[in-house]
N, C-alpha and C. Protein backbone atom coordinates (compact mmCIF):
# COMPACT_ATOMS: atom_id res chain seq x y z
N UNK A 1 8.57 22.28 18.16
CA UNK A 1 9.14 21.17 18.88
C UNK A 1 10.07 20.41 17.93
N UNK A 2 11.38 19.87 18.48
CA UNK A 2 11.82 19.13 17.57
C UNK A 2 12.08 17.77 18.06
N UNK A 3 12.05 17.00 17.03
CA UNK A 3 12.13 15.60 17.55
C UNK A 3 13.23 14.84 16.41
N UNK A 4 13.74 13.69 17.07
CA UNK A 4 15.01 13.20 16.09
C UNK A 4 13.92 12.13 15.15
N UNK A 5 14.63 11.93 14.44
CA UNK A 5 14.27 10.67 13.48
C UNK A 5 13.46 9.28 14.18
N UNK A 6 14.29 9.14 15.15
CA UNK A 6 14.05 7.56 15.61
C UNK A 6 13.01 7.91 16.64
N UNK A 7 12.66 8.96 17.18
CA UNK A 7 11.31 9.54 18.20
C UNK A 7 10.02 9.52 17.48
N UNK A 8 10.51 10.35 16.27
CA UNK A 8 9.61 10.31 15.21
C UNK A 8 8.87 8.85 14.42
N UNK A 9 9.73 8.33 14.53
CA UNK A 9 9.08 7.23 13.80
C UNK A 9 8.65 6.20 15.05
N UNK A 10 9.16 6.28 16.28
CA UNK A 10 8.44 5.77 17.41
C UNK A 10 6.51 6.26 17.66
N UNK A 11 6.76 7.61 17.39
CA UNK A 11 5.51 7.99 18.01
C UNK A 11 4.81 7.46 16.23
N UNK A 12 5.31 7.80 15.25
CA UNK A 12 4.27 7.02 14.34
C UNK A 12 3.73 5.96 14.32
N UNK A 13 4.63 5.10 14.93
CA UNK A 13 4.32 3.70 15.10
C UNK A 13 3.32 3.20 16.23
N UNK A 14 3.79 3.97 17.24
CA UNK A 14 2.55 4.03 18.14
C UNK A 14 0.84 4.66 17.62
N UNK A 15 0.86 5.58 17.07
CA UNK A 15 -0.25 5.92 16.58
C UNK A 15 -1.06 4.76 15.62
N UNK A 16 0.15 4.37 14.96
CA UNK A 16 -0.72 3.00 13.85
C UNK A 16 -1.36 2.07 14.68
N UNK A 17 -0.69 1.81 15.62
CA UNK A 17 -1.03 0.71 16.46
C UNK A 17 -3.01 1.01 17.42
N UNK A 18 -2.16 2.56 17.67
CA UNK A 18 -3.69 3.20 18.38
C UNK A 18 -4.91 2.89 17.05
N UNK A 19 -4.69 3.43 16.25
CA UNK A 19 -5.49 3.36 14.83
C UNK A 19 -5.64 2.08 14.68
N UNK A 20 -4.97 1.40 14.79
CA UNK A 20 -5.48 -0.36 14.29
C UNK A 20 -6.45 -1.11 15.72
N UNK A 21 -5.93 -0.51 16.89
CA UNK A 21 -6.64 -0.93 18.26
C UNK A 21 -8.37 -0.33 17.88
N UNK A 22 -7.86 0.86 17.08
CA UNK A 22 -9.67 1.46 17.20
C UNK A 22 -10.00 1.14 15.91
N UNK A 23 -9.76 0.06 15.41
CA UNK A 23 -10.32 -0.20 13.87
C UNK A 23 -10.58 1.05 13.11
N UNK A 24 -9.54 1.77 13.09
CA UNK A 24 -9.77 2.60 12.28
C UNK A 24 -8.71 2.83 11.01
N UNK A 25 -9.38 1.60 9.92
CA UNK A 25 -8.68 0.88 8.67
C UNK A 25 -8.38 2.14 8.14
N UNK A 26 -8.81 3.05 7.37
CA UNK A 26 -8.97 3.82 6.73
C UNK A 26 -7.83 5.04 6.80
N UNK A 27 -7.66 5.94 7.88
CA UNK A 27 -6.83 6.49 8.90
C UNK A 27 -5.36 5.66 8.97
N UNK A 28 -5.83 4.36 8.72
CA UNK A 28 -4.39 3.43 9.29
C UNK A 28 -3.74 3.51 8.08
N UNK A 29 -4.56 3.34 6.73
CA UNK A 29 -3.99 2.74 5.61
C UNK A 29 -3.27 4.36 5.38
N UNK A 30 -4.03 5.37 5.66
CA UNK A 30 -3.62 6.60 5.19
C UNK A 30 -2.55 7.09 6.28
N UNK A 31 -1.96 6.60 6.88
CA UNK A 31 -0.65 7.30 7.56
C UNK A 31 0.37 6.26 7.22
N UNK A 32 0.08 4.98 7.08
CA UNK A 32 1.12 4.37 6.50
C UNK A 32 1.16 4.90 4.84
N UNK A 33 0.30 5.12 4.35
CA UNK A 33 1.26 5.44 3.00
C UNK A 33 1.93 6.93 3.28
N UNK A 34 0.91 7.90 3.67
CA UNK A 34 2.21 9.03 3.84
C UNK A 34 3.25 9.06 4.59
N UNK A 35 3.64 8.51 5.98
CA UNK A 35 3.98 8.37 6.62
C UNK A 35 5.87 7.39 5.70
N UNK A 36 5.05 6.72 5.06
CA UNK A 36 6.39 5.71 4.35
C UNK A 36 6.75 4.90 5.30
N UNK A 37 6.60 4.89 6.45
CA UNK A 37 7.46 4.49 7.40
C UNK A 37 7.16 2.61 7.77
N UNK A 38 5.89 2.13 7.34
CA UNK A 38 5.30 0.34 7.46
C UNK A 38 4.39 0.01 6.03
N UNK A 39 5.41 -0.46 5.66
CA UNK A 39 4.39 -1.22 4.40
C UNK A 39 3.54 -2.21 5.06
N UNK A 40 2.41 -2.20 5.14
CA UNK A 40 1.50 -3.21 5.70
C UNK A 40 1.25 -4.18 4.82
N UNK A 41 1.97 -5.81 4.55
CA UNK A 41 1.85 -6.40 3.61
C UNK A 41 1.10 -7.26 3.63
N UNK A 42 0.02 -7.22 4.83
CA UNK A 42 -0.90 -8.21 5.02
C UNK A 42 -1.77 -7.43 4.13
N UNK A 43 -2.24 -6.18 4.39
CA UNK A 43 -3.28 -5.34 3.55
C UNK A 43 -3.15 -5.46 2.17
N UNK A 44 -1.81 -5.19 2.12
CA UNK A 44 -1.19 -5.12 0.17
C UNK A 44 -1.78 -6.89 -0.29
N UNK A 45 -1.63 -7.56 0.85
CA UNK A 45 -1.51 -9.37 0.07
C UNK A 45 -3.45 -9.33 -0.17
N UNK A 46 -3.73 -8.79 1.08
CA UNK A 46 -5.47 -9.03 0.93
C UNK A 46 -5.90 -8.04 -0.20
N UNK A 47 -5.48 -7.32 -0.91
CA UNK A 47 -5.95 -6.21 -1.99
C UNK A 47 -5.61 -7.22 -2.82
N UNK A 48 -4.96 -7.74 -3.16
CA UNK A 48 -4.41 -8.46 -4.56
C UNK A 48 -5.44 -10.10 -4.07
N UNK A 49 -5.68 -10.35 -3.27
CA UNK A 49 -6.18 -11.58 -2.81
C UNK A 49 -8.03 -11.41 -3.25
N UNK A 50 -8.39 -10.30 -3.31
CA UNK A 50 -9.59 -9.44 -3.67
C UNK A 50 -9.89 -9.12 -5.31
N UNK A 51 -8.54 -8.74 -5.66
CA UNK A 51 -8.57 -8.09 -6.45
C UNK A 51 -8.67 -7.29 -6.91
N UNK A 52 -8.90 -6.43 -6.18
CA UNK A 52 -8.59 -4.76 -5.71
C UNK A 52 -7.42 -4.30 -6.52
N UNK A 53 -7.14 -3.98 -7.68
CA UNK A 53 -5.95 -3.95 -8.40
C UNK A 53 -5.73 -2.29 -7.92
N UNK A 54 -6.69 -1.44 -8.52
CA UNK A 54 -6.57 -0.24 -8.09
C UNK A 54 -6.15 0.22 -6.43
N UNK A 55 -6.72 -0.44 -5.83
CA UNK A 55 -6.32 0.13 -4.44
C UNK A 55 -4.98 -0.55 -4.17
N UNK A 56 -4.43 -1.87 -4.54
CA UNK A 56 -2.78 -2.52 -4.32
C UNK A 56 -2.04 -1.27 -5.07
N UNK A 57 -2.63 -0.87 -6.29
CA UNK A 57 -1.64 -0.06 -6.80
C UNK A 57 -1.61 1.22 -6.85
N UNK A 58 -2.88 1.83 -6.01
CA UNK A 58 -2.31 3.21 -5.26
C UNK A 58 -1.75 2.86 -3.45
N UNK A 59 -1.83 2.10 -3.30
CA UNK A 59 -1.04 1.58 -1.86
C UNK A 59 0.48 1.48 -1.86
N UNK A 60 0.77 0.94 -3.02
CA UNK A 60 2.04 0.38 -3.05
C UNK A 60 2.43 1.65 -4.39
N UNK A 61 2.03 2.21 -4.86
CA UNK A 61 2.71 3.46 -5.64
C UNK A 61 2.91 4.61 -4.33
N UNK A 62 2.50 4.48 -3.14
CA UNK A 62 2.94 5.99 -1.99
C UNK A 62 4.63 5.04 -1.31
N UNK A 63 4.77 3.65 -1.66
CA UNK A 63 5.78 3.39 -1.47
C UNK A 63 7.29 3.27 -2.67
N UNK A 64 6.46 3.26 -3.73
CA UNK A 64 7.30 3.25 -4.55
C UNK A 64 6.90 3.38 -6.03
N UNK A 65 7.81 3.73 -6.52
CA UNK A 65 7.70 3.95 -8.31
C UNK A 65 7.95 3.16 -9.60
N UNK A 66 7.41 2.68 -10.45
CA UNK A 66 8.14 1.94 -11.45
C UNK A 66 9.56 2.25 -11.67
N UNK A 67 9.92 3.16 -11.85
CA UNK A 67 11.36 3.71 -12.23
C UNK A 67 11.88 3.25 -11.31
N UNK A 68 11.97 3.41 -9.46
CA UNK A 68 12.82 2.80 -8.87
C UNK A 68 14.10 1.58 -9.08
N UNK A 69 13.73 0.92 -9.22
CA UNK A 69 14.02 -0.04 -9.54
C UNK A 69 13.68 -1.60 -10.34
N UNK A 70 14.40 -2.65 -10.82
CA UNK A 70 13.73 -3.52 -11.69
C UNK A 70 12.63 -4.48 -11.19
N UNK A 71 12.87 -4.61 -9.71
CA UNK A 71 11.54 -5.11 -9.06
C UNK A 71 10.34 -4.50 -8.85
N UNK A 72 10.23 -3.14 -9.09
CA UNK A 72 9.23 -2.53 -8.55
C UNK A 72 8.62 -2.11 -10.18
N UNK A 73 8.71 -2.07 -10.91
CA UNK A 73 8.90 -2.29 -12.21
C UNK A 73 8.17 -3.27 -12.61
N UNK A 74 8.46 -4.68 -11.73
CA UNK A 74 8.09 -5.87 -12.24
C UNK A 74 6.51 -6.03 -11.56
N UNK A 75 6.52 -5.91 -10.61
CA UNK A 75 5.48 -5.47 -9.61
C UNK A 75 4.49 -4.77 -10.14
N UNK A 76 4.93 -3.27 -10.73
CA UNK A 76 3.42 -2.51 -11.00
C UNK A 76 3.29 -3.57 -12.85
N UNK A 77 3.57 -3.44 -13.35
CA UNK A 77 4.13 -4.46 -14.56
C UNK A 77 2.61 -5.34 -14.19
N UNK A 78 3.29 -6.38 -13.24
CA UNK A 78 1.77 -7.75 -12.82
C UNK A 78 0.54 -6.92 -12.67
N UNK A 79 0.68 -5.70 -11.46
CA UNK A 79 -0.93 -5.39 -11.57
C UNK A 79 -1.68 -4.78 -12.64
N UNK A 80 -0.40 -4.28 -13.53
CA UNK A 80 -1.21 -3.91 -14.84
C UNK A 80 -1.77 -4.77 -15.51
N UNK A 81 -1.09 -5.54 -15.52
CA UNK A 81 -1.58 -7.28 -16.45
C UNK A 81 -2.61 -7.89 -16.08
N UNK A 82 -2.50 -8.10 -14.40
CA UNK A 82 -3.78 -8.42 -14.19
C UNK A 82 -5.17 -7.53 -14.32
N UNK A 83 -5.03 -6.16 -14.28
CA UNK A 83 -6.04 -5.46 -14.44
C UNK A 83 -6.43 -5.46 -15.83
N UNK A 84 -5.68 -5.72 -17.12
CA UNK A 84 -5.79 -5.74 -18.45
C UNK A 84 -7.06 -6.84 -18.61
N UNK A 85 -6.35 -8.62 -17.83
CA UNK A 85 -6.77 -9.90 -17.91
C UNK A 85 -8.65 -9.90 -17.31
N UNK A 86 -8.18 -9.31 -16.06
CA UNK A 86 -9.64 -8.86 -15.80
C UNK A 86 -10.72 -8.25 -17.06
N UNK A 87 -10.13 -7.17 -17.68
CA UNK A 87 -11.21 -6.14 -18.15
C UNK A 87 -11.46 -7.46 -19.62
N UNK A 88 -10.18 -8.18 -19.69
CA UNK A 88 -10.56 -8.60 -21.22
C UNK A 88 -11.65 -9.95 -20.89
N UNK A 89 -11.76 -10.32 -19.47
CA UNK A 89 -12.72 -11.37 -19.20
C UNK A 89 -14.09 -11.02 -19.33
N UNK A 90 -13.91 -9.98 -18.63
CA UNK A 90 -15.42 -8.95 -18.10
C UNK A 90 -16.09 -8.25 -19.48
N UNK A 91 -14.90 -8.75 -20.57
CA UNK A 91 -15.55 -8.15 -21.91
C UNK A 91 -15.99 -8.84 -22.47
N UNK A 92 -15.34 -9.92 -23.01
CA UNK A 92 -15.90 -11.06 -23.37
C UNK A 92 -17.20 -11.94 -22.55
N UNK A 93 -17.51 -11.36 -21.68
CA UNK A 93 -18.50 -12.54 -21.13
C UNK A 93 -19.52 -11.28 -21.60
């Protein structure tokens, strides 16, 4: 079957939506990162709001790369720092 670009990313979008109607987080988070097609930045804000460093920064590495560019750069950059700041708290105590 072939389908154009803009069909394609219709029916993806519909599916996220099905997936988020059936709470099914997991499934959701995993077609938006392969998919590329919705950065979900409520999820990305609540991972960093958690502290979830690892999961913001395999979430947001299926969207993008340090090398990209100087913002994205700056970006994985913070969660490294904060994951550093963490471990050096959690050591010291």
């Amino acid at each position: 079957m072939c389908v154009d670009e803009k069909t394609y990313k219709n029916l993806i979008i519909l599916v996220m939506k099905f997936l988020e109607e059936e709470n099914c987080k997991e499934s959701l988070q995993a077609l938006e990162r392969e998919s590329k097609i919705f950065f979900n930045m409520n999820y990305f804000g609540e991972t960093i709001i958690n502290g979830d460093w690892e999961k913001a920064e395999k979430y947001l590495s299926a969207f993008t790369k340090p090398d990209d560019n100087t913002f994205s750069r700056k970006l994985f950059f913070e969660l490294q720092k904060q994951k550093y700041c963490e471990a050096l708290l959690r050591y010291k105590l």
